[in-house]
Protein backbone atom coordinates (compact mmCIF):
# COMPACT_ATOMS: atom_id res chain seq x y z
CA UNK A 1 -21.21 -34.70 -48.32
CA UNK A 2 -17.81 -33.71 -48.07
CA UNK A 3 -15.59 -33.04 -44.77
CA UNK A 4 -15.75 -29.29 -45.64
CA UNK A 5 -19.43 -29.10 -45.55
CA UNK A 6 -19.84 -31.67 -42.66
CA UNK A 7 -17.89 -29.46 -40.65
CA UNK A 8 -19.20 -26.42 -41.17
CA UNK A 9 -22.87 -28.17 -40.75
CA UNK A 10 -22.44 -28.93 -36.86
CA UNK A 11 -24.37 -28.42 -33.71
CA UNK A 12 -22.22 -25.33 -33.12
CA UNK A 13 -22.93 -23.65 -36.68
CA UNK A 14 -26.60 -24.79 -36.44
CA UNK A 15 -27.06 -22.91 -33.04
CA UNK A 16 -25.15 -19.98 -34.06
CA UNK A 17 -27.10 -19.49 -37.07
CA UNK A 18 -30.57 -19.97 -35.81
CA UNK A 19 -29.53 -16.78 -32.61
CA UNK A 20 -28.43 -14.95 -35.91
CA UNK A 21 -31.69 -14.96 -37.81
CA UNK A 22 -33.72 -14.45 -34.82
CA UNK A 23 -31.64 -12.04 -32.88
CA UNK A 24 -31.62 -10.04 -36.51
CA UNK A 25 -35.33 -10.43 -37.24
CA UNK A 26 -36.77 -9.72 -33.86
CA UNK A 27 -34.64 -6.57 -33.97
CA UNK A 28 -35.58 -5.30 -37.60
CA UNK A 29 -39.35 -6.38 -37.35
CA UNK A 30 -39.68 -4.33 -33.37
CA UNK A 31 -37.75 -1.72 -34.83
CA UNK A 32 -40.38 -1.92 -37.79
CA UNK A 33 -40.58 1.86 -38.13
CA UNK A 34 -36.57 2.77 -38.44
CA UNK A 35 -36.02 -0.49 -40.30
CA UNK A 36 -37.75 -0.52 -43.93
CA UNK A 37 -37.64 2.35 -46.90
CA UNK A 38 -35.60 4.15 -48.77
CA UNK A 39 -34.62 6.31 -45.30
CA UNK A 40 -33.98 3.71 -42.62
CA UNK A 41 -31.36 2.58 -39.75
CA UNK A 42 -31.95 -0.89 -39.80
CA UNK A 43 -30.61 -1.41 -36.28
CA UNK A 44 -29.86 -5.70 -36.58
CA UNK A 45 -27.30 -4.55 -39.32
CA UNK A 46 -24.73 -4.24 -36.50
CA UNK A 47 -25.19 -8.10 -36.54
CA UNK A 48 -23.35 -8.05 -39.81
CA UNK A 49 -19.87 -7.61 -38.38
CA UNK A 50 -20.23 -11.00 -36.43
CA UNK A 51 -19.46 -12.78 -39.26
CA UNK A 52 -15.59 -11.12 -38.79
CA UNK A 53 -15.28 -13.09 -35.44
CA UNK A 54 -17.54 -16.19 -36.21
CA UNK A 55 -18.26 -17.45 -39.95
CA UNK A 56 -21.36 -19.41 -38.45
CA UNK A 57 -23.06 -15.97 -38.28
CA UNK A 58 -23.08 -15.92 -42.00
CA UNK A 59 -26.23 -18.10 -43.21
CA UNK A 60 -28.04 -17.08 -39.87
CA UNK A 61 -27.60 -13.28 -40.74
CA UNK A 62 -29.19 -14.58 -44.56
CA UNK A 63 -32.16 -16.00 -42.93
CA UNK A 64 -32.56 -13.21 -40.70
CA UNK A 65 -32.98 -10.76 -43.45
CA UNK A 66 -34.68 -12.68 -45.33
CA UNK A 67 -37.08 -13.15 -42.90
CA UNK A 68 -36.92 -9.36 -42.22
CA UNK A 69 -37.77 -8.34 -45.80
CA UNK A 70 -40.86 -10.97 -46.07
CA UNK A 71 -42.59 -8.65 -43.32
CA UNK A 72 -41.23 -5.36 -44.87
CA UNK A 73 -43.33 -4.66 -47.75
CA UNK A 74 -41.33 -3.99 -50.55
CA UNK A 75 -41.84 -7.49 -52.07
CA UNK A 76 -39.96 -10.35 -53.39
CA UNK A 77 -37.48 -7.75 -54.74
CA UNK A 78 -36.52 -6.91 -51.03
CA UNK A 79 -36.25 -10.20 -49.83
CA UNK A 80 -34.64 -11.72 -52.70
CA UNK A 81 -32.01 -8.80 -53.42
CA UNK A 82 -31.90 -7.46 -49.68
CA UNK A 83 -30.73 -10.80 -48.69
CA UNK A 84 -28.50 -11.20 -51.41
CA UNK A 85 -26.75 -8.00 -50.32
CA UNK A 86 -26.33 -9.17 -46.82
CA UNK A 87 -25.62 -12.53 -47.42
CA UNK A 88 -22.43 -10.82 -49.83
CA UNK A 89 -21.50 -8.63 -47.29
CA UNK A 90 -21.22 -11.15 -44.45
CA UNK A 91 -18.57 -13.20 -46.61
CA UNK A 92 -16.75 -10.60 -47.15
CA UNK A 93 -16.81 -8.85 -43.53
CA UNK A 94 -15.79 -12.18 -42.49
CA UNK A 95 -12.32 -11.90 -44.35
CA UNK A 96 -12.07 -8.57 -43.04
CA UNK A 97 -8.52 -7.93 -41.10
CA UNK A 98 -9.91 -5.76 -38.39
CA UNK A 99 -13.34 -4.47 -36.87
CA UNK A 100 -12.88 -1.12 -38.40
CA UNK A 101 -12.79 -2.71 -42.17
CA UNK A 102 -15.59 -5.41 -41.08
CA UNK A 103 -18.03 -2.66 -41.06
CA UNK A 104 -17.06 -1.72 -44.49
CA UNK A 105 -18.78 -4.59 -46.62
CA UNK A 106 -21.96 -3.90 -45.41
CA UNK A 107 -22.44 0.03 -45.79
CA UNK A 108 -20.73 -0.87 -49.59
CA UNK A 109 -23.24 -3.60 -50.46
CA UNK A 110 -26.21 -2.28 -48.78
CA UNK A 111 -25.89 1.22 -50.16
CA UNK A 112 -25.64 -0.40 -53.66
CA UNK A 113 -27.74 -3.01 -53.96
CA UNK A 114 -30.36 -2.31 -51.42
CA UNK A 115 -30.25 1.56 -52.49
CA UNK A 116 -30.55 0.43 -56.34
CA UNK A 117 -33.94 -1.27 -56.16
CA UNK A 118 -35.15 1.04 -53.43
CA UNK A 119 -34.82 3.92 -55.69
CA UNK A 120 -36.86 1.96 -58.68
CA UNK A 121 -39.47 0.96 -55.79
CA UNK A 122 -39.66 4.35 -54.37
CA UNK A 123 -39.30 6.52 -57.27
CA UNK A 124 -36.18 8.37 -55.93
CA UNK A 125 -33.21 9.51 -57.29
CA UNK A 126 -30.36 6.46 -56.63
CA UNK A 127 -27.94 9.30 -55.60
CA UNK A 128 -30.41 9.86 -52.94
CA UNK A 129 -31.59 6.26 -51.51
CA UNK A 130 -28.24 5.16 -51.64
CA UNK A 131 -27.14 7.97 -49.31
CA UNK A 132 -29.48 7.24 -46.98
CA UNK A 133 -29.17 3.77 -46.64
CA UNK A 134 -25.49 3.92 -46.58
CA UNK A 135 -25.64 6.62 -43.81
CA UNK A 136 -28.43 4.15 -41.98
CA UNK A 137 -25.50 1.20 -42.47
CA UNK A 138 -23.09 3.53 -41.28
CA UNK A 139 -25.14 4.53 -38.47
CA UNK A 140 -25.59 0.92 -37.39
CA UNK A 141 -22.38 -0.72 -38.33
CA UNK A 142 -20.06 2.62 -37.14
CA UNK A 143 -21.76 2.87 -34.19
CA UNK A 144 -22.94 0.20 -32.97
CA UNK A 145 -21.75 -2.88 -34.31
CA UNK A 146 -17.59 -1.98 -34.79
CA UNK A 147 -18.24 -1.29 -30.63
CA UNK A 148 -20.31 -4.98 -30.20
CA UNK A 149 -17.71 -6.58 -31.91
CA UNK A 150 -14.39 -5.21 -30.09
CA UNK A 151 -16.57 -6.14 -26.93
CA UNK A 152 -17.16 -9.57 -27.81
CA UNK A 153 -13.50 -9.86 -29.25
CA UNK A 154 -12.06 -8.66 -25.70
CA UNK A 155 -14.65 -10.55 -23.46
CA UNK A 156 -16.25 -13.69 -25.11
CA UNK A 157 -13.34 -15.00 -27.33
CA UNK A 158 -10.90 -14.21 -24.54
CA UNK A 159 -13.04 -16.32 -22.59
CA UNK A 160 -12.80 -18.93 -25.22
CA UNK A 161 -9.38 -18.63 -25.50
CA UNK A 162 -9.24 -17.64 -29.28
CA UNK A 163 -7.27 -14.64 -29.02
């Protein structure tokens, strides 16, 4: 293994990680009602934006959707392509500049991908379950996780002393 990969595969990663995919599951299966279909404000997606202040939220934020989408109901498309989408969006949040543009990647990627196979699932116009799901991401990435993230950003990492 090299030193890249040993060092991202730590103790601190690992623990990271594991909150990630349970914080994010626990809140998209309670929230099983606002959280699945082609209209839906999947509340964990606020999670997404952690990966702007910490890249070990990355693979836990993948698990956590995955795990998400196995209870959902939409099928192997959801969990494989659903997690893709987040998975994609968490890299890229996590080279965002700035909270505002960390919420960006996931509205994009969820709207598209997420909206593309929910509109063959539930035989709706793409125009349509895009829309919705990129208002949903919107929704939960505008409002709640750009305001999670400046208050981690001025609290915990000041704490840590990364700012």
């Amino acid at each position: 293994m090299n030193r890249k990969v040993k060092q991202f595969f730590n103790v601190k990663t690992i623990v990271i990680s594991s909150l990630m995919a349970a914080i994010y599951a626990t809140l998209t299966i309670l929230l099983a009602p606002i959280s699945y279909g082609p209209i839906q404000v999947r509340v964990s997606e606020a999670l997404t934006l952690l990966p702007y202040l910490w890249v070990e939220a990355i693979p836990g934020l993948f698990i956590g959707c995955l795990i998400s989408n196995f209870v959902g109901g939409f099928g192997l498309i959801d969990v494989v392509f659903g997690s893709i989408a987040t998975l994609a969006a968490a890299v890229v949040t996590s080279r965002m500049p700035n909270p505002y543009m960390a919420a960006v990647p996931p509205v994009v990627f969820n709207s598209l991908i997420v909206g593309g196979y929910l509109s063959v699932l539930a035989k709706m116009p793409f125009t349509y379950t895009a829309l919705y799901v990129g208002l949903g991401e919107i929704i939960a990435c505008g409002f709640l996780g750009i305001p999670l993230v400046i208050f981690l950003e001025r609290k915990v990492l000041k704490r840590e002393g990364k700012d």
